[in-house]
N, C-alpha and C. Protein backbone atom coordinates (compact mmCIF):
# COMPACT_ATOMS: atom_id res chain seq x y z
N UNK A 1 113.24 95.81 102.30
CA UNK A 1 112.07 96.64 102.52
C UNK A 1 112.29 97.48 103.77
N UNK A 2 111.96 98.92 103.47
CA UNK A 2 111.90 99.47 105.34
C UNK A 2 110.62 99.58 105.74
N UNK A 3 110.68 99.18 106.82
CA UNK A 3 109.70 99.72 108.17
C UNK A 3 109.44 101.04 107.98
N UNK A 4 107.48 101.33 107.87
CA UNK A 4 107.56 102.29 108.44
C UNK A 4 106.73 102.64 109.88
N UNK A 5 106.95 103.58 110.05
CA UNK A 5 107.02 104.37 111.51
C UNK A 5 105.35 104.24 112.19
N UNK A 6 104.91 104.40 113.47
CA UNK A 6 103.71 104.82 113.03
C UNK A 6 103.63 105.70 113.40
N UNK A 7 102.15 106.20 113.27
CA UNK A 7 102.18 107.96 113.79
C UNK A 7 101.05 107.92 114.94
N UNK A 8 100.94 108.68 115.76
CA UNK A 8 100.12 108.40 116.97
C UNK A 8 99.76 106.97 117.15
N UNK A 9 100.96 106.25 117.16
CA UNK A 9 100.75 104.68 117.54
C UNK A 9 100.05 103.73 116.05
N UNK A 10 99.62 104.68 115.40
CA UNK A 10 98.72 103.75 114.31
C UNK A 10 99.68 103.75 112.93
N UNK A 11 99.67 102.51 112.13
CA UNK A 11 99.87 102.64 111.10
C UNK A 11 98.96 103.37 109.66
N UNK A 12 99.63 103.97 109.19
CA UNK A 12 98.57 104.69 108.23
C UNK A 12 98.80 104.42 107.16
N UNK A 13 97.54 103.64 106.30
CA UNK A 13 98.21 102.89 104.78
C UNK A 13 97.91 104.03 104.00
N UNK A 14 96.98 105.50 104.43
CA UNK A 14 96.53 106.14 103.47
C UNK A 14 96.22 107.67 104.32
N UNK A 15 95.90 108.61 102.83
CA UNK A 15 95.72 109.40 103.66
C UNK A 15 94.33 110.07 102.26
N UNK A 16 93.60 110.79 102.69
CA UNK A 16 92.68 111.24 101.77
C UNK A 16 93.08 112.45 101.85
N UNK A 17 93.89 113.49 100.72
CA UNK A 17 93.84 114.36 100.55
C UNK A 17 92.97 115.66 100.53
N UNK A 18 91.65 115.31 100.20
CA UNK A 18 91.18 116.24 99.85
C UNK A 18 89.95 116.74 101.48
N UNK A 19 89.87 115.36 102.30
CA UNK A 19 89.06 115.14 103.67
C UNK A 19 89.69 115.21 104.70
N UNK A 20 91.01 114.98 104.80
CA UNK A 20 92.02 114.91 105.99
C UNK A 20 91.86 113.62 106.62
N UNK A 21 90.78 112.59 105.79
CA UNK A 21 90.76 111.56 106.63
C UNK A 21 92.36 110.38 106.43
N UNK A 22 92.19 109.73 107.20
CA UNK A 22 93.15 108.60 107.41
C UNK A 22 92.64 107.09 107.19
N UNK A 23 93.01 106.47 106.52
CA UNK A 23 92.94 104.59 106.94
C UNK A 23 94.17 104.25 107.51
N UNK A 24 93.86 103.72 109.08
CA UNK A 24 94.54 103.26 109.84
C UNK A 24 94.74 101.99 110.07
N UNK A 25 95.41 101.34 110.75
CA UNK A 25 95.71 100.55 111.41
C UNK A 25 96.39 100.21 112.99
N UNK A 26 95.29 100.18 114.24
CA UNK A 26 96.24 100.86 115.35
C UNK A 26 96.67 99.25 116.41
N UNK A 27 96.64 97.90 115.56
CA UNK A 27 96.91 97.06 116.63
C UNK A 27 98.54 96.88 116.14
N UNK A 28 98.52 96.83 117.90
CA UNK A 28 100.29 96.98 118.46
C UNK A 28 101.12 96.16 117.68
N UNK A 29 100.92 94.51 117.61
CA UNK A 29 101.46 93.79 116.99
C UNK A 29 101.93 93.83 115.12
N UNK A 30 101.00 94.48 114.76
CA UNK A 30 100.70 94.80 113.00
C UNK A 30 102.43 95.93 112.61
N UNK A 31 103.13 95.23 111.74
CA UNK A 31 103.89 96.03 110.90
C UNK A 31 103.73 96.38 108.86
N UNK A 32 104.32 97.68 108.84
CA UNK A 32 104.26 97.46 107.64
C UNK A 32 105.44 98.35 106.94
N UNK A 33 105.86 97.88 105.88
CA UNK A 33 106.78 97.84 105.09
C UNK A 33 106.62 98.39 103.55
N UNK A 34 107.23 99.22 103.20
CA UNK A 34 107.72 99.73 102.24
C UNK A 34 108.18 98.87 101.22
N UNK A 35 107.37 98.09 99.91
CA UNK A 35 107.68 97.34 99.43
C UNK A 35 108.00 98.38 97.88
N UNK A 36 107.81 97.49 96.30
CA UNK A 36 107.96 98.17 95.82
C UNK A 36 106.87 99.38 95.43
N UNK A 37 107.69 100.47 94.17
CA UNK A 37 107.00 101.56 94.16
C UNK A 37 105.36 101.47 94.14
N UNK A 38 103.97 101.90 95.28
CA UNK A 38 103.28 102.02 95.40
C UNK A 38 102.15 100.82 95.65
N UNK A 39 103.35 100.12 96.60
CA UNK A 39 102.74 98.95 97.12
C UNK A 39 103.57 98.90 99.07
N UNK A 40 102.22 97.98 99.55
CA UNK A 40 102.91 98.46 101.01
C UNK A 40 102.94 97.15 101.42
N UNK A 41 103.07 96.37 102.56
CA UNK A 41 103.48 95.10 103.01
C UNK A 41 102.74 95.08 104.28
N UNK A 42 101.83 94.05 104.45
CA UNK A 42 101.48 94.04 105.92
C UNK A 42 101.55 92.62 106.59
N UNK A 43 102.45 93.04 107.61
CA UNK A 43 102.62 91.66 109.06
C UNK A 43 101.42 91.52 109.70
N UNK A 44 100.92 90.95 109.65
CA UNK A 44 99.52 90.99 110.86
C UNK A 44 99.86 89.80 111.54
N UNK A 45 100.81 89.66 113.11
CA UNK A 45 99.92 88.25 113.62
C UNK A 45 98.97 87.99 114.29
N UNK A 46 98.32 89.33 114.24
CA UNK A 46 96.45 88.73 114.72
C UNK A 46 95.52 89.55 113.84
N UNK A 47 94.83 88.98 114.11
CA UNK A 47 93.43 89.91 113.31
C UNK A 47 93.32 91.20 113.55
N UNK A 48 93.42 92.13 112.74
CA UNK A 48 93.52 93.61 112.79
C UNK A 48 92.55 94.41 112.22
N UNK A 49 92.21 95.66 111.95
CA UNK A 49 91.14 96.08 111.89
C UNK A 49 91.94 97.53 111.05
N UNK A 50 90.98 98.01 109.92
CA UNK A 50 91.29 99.06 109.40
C UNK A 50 90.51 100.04 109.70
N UNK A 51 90.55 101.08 110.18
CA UNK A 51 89.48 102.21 110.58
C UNK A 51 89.75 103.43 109.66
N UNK A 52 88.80 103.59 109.01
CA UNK A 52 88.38 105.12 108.12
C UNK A 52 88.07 106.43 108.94
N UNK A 53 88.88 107.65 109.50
CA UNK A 53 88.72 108.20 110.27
C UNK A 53 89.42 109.56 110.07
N UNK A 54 88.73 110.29 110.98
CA UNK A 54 89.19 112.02 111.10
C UNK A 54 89.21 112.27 112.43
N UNK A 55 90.72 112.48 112.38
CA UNK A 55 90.96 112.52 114.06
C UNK A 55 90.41 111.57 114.69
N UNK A 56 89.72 111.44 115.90
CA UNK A 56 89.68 110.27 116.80
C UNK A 56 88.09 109.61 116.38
N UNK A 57 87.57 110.21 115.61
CA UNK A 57 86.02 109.86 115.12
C UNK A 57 86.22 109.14 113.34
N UNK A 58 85.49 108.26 113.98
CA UNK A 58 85.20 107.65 112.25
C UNK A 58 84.52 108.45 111.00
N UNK A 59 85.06 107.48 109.94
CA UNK A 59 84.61 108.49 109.42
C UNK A 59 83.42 108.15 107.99
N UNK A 60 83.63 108.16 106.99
CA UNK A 60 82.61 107.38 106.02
C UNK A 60 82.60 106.21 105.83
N UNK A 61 83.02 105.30 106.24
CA UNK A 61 82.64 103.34 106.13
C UNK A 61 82.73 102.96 107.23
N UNK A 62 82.52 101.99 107.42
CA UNK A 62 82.77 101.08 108.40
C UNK A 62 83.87 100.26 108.34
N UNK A 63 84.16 100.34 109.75
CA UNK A 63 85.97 99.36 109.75
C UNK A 63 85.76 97.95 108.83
N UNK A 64 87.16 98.08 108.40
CA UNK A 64 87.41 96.68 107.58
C UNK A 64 88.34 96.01 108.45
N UNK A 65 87.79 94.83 108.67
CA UNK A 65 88.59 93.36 109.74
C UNK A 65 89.41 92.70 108.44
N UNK A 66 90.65 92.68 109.30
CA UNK A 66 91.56 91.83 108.29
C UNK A 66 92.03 90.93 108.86
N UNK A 67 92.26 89.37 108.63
CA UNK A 67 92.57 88.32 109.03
C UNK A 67 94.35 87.95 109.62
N UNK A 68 94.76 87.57 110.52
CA UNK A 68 96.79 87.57 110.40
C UNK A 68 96.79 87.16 109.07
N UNK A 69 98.04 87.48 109.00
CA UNK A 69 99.00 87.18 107.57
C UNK A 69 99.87 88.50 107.12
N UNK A 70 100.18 88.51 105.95
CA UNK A 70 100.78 89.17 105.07
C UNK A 70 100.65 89.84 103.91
N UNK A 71 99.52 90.50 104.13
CA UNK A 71 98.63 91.07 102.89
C UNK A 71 99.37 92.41 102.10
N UNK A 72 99.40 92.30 100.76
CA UNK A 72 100.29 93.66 99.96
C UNK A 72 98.71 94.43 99.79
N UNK A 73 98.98 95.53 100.13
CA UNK A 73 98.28 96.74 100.11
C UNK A 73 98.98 97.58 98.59
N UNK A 74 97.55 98.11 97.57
CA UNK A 74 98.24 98.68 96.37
C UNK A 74 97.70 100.28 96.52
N UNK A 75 98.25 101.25 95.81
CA UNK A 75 97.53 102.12 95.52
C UNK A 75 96.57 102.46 94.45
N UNK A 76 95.22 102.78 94.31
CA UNK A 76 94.39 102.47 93.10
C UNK A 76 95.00 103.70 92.43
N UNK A 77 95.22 103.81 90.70
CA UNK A 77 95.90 104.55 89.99
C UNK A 77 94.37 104.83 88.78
N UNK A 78 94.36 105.64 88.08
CA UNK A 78 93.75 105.74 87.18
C UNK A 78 94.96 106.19 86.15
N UNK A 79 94.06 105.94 84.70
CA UNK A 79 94.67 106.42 83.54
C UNK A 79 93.94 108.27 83.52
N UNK A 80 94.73 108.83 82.79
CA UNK A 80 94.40 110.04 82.43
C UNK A 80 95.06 110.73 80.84
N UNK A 81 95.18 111.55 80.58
CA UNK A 81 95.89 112.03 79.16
C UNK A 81 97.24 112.24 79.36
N UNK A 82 97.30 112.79 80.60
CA UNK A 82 98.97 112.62 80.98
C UNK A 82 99.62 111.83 81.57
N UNK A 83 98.80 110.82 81.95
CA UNK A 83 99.62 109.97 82.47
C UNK A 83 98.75 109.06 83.53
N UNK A 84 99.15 108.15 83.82
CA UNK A 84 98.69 107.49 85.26
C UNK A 84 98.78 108.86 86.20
N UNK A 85 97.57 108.34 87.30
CA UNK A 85 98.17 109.41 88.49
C UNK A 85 97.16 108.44 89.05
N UNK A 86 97.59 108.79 90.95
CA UNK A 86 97.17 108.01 91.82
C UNK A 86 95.43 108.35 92.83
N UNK A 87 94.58 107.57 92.70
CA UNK A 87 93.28 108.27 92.93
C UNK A 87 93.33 108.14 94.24
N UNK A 88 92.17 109.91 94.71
CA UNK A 88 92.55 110.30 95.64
C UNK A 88 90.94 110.69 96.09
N UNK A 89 90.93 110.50 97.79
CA UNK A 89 89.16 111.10 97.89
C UNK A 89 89.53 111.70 98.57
């Protein structure tokens, strides 16, 4: 699996295309990994926190607390006439 990078310090499991928003992840300890196609890997050894956000301001939910461990992150897909494709807000 590779590591990926973060970007202004935060890991980013997502990105909302159409809002510019981000779901982050910005504690130091937290890695994540490139598992298979359209699945991601997360190290947590402490309790970490996901923030929904645009630029430095939140943004439509409220943070999601995630417990340590090793949680696989998926991408939600819908069916369509041509095909699967990956849903996007």
């Amino acid at each position: 699996m590779e590591q990926i990078k973060r970007r202004n310090g935060k890991l980013i499991l997502g990105e909302g295309e159409v809002t510019g928003h981000v779901h982050s992840i910005a504690n130091p300890s937290a890695k994540m990994y490139q598992a298979e196609a359209g699945l991601l890997q997360l190290e947590l050894p402490t309790q970490s926190t996901i923030r929904h956000e645009i630029g430095d301001k939140p943004a439509e939910h409220r943070d999601i607390q995630l417990p340590s461990g090793e949680p696989v992150v998926s991408q939600k897909r819908q069916y369509t006439r041509d095909g699967d494709t990956n849903v996007v807000d």
